[in-house]
Protein backbone atom coordinates (compact mmCIF):
# COMPACT_ATOMS: atom_id res chain seq x y z
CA UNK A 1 20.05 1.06 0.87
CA UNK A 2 18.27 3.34 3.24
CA UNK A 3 21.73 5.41 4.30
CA UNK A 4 22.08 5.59 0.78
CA UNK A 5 18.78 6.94 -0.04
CA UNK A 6 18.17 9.09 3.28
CA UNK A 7 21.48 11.00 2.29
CA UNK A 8 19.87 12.19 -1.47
CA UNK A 9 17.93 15.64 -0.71
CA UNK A 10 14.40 15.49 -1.79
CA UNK A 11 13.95 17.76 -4.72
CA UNK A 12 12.02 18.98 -7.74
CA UNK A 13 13.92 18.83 -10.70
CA UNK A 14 14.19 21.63 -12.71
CA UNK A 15 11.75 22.20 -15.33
CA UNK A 16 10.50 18.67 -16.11
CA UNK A 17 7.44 18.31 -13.73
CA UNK A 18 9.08 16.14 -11.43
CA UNK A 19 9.28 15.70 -7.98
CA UNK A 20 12.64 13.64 -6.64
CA UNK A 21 12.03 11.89 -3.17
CA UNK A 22 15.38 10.60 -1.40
CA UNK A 23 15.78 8.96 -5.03
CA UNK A 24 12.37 7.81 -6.03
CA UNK A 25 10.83 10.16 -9.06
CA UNK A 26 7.26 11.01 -9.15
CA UNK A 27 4.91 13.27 -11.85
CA UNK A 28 4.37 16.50 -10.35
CA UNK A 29 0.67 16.52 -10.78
CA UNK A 30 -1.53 18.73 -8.81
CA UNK A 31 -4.87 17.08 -8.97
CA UNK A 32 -3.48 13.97 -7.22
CA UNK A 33 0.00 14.98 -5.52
CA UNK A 34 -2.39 17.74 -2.96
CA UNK A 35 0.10 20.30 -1.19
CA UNK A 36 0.09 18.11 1.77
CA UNK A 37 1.83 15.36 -0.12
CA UNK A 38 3.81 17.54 -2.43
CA UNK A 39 5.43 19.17 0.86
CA UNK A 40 6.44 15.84 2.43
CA UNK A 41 7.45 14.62 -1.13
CA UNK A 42 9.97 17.51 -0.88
CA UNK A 43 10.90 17.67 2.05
CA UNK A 44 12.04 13.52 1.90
CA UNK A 45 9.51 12.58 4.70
CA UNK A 46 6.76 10.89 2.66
CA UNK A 47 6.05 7.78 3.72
CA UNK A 48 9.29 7.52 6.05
CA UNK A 49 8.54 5.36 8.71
CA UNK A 50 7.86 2.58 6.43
CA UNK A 51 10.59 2.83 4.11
CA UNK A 52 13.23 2.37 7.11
CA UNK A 53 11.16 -0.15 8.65
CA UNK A 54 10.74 -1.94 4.96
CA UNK A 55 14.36 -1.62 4.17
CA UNK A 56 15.10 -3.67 7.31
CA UNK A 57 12.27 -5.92 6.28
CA UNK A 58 12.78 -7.54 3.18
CA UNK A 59 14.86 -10.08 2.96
CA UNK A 60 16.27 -11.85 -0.20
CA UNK A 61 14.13 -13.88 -2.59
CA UNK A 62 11.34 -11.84 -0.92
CA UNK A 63 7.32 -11.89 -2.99
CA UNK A 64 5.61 -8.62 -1.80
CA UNK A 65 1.72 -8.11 -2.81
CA UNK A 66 0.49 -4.69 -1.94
CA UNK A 67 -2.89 -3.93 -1.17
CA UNK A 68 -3.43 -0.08 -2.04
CA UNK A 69 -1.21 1.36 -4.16
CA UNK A 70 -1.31 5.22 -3.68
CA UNK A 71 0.93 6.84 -5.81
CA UNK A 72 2.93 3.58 -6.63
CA UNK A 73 5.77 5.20 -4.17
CA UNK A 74 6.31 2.31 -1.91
CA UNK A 75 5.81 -0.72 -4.65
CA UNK A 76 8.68 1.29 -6.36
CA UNK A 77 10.77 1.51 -3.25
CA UNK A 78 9.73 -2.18 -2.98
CA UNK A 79 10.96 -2.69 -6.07
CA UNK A 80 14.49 -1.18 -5.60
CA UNK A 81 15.46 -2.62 -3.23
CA UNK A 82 18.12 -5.57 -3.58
CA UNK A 83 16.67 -8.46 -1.99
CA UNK A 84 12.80 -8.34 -3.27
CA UNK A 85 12.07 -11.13 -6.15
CA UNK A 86 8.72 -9.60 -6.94
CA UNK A 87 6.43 -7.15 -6.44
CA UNK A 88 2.59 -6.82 -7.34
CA UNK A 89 -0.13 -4.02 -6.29
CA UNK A 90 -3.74 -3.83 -6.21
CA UNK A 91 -5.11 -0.83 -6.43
CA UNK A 92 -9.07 -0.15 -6.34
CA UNK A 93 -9.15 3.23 -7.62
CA UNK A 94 -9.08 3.36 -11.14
CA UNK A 95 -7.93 6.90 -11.47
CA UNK A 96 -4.94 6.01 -10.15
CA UNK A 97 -3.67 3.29 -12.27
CA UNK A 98 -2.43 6.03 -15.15
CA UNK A 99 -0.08 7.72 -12.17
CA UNK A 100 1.07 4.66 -10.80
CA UNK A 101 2.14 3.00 -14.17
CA UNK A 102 4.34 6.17 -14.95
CA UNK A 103 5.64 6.18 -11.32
CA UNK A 104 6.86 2.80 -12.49
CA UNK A 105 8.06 4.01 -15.80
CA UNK A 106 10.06 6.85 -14.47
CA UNK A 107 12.19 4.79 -12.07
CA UNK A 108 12.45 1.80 -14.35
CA UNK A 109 11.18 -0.75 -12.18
CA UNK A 110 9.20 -4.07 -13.02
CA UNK A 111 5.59 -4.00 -10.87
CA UNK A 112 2.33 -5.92 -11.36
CA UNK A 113 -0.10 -3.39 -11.24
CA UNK A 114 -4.04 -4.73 -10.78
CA UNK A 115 -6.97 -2.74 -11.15
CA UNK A 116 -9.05 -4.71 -8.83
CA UNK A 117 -10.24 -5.01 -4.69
CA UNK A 118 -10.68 -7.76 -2.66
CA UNK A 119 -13.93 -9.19 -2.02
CA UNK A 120 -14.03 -12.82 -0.76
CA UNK A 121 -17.28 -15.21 -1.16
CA UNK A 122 -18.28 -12.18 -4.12
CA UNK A 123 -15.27 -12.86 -6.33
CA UNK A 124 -15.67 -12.40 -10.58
CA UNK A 125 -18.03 -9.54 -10.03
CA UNK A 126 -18.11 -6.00 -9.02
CA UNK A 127 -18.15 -3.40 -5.98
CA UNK A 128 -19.17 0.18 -5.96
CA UNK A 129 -16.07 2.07 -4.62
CA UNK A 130 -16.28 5.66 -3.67
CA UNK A 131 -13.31 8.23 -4.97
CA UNK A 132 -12.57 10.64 -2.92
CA UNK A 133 -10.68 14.16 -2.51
CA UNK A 134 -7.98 13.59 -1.59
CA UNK A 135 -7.36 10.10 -3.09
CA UNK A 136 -6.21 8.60 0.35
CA UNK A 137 -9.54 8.44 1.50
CA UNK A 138 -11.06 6.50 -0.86
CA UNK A 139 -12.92 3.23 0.46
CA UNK A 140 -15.93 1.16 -0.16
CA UNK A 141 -17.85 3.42 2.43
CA UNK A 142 -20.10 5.39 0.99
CA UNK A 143 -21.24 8.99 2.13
CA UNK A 144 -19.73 12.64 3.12
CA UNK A 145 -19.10 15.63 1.56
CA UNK A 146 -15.28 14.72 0.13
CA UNK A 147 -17.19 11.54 -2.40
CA UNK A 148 -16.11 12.59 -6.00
CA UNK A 149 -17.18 9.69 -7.74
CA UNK A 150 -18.50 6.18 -7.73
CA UNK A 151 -16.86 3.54 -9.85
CA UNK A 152 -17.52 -0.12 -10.37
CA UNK A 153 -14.14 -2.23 -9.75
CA UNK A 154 -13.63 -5.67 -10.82
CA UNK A 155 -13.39 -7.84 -7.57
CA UNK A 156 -10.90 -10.85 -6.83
CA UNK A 157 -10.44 -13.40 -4.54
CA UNK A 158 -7.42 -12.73 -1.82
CA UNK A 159 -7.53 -16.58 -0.55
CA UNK A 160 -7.23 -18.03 -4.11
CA UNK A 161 -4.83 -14.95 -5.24
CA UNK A 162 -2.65 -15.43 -2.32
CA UNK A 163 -2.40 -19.27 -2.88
CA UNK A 164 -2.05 -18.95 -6.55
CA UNK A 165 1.41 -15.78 -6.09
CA UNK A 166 2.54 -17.18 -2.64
CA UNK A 167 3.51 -13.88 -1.22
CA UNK A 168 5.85 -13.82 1.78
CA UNK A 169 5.26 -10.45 2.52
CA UNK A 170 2.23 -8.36 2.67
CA UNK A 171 1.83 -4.37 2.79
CA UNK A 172 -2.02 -3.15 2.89
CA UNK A 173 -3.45 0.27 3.67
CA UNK A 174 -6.79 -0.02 2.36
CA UNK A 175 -8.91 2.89 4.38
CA UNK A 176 -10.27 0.74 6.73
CA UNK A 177 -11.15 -2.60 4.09
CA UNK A 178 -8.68 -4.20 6.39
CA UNK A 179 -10.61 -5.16 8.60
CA UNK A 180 -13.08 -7.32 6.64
CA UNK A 181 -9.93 -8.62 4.22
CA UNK A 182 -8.70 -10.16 7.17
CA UNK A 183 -12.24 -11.90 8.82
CA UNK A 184 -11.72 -14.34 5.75
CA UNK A 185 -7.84 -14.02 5.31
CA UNK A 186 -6.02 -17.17 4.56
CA UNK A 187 -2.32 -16.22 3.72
CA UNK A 188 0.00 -19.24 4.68
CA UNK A 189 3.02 -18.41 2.63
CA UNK A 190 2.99 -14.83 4.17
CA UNK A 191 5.31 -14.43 7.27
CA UNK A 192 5.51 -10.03 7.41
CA UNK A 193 2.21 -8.17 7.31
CA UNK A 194 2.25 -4.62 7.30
CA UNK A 195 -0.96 -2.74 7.64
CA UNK A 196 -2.28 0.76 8.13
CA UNK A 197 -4.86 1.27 10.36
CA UNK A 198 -7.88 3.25 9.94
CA UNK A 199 -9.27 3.79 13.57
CA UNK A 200 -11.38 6.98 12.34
CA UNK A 201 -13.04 4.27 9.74
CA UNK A 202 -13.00 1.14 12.00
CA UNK A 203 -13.25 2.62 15.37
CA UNK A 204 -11.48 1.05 17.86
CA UNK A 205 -13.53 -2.37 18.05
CA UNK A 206 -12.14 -2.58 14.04
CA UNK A 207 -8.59 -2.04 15.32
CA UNK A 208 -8.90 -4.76 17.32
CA UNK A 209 -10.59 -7.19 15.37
CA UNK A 210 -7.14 -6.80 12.85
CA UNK A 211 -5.04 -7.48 15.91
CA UNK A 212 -7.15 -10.39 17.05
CA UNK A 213 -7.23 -12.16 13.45
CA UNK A 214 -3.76 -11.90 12.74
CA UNK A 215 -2.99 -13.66 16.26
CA UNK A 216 -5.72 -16.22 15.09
CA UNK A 217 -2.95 -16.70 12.08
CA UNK A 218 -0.11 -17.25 13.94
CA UNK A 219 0.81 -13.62 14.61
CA UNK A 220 2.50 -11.57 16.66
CA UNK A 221 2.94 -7.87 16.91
CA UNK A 222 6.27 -6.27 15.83
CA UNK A 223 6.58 -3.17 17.87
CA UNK A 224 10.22 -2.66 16.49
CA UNK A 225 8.43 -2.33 12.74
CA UNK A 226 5.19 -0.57 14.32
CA UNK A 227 5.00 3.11 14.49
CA UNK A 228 1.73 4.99 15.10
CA UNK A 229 -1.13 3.78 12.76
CA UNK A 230 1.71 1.57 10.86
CA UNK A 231 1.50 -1.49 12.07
CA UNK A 232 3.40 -4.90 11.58
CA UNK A 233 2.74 -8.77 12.55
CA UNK A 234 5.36 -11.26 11.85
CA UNK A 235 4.72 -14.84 11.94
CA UNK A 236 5.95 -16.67 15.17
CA UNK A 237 8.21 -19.36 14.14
């Protein structure tokens, strides 16, 4: 799949507001796709490190949940690909959900998308998220200059969601909310867990506490599936 796709050139498509990225379609939309984004979008780098590590990843009859949903570009990759059974996303920021649906829509692919944050021991009610410009940096942190808005989002339970959809695989990049999803974390169907870290929210003591509560789970770091602040811990079996 990913000779296949790294051999389509990333382009915009002519006149439809478009934007095609080594075969995944997005909405050309300026207040969320930022030039930053747009540029890598067409240039077929977005989010490339974790496509070809993903690609390698998934393995047949695989259940992905996503934590952070973005633009819906990697649940749709996710979705593609040959061997993945199912594929849900949770996505906090509300503004996003319109964008990520017709991410979906254009490249005809089946995701659960959930409006909705993790929250253990404060499940059924609500959390004050902060929106941010641009959207990546969104979090439950409040304060600086780049806070757009503050939204209430429903929150959930990832213990009794992950027991309920028995995911195998995980993929979370949650600006730094990664570190206190994990304090709680009980995931045993899940053998891959990808996550981004946030070391500029976390600091480096928050980096570390993700390391040490995945080995706590049984563990171990991947460097062949780790690049930079991409990280991945497959279960030692």
């Amino acid at each position: 799949m990913w000779t296949r796709l790294k051999n389509a050139a990333a382009r915009r498509l002519p006149n439809d507001g478009t934007i095609n990225c080594q075969g995944i379609v997005l909405e050309d939309d300026e207040k969320i796709v930022v030039p930053r984004v747009r540029k890598n979008l067409l240039n077929g780098n977005y989010e490339m490190q974790e496509r070809m590590f993903l690609d390698k990843l998934i393995e047949p009859g695989e259940q992905i949940l996503e934590i952070g949903a973005g633009l819906g570009f990697i649940s749709t990759f996710c979705a593609k690909h040959r061997y993945t059974k199912s594929i849900v996303t949770v996505e906090a920021n509300p503004a996003l959900i319109p964008y990520i649906a017709k991410t979906h829509s254009l490249n005809a692919v089946k995701v659960e998308v959930i409006n909705a944050l993790f929250r253990e021991g404060d499940e059924g009610g609500t959390a004050t998220f902060y929106i941010r410009e641009p959207f990546w940096g969104s979090s439950l942190r409040g304060g600086g200059s780049l806070v757009r808005d503050e939204v209430e989002v429903p929150t959930m339970s990832f213990n009794a969601f992950v027991a309920e959809r028995q995911p195998t695989m995980i993929i979370c990049d949650i600006e730094g909310g990664e570190v206190e999803l994990l304090k709680a974390a009980e995931m045993p169907s899940v053998n891959k867990f990808m996550v981004e870290v946030h070391t500029g929210a976390t600091g480096p003591a928050g980096v570390n506490t993700v390391f040490s509560e995945m080995m706590k789970r049984g563990f171990y770091y991947s460097q062949k599936f780790s690049t930079g602040p991409v990280v991945c811990f497959l279960r030692d079996t």
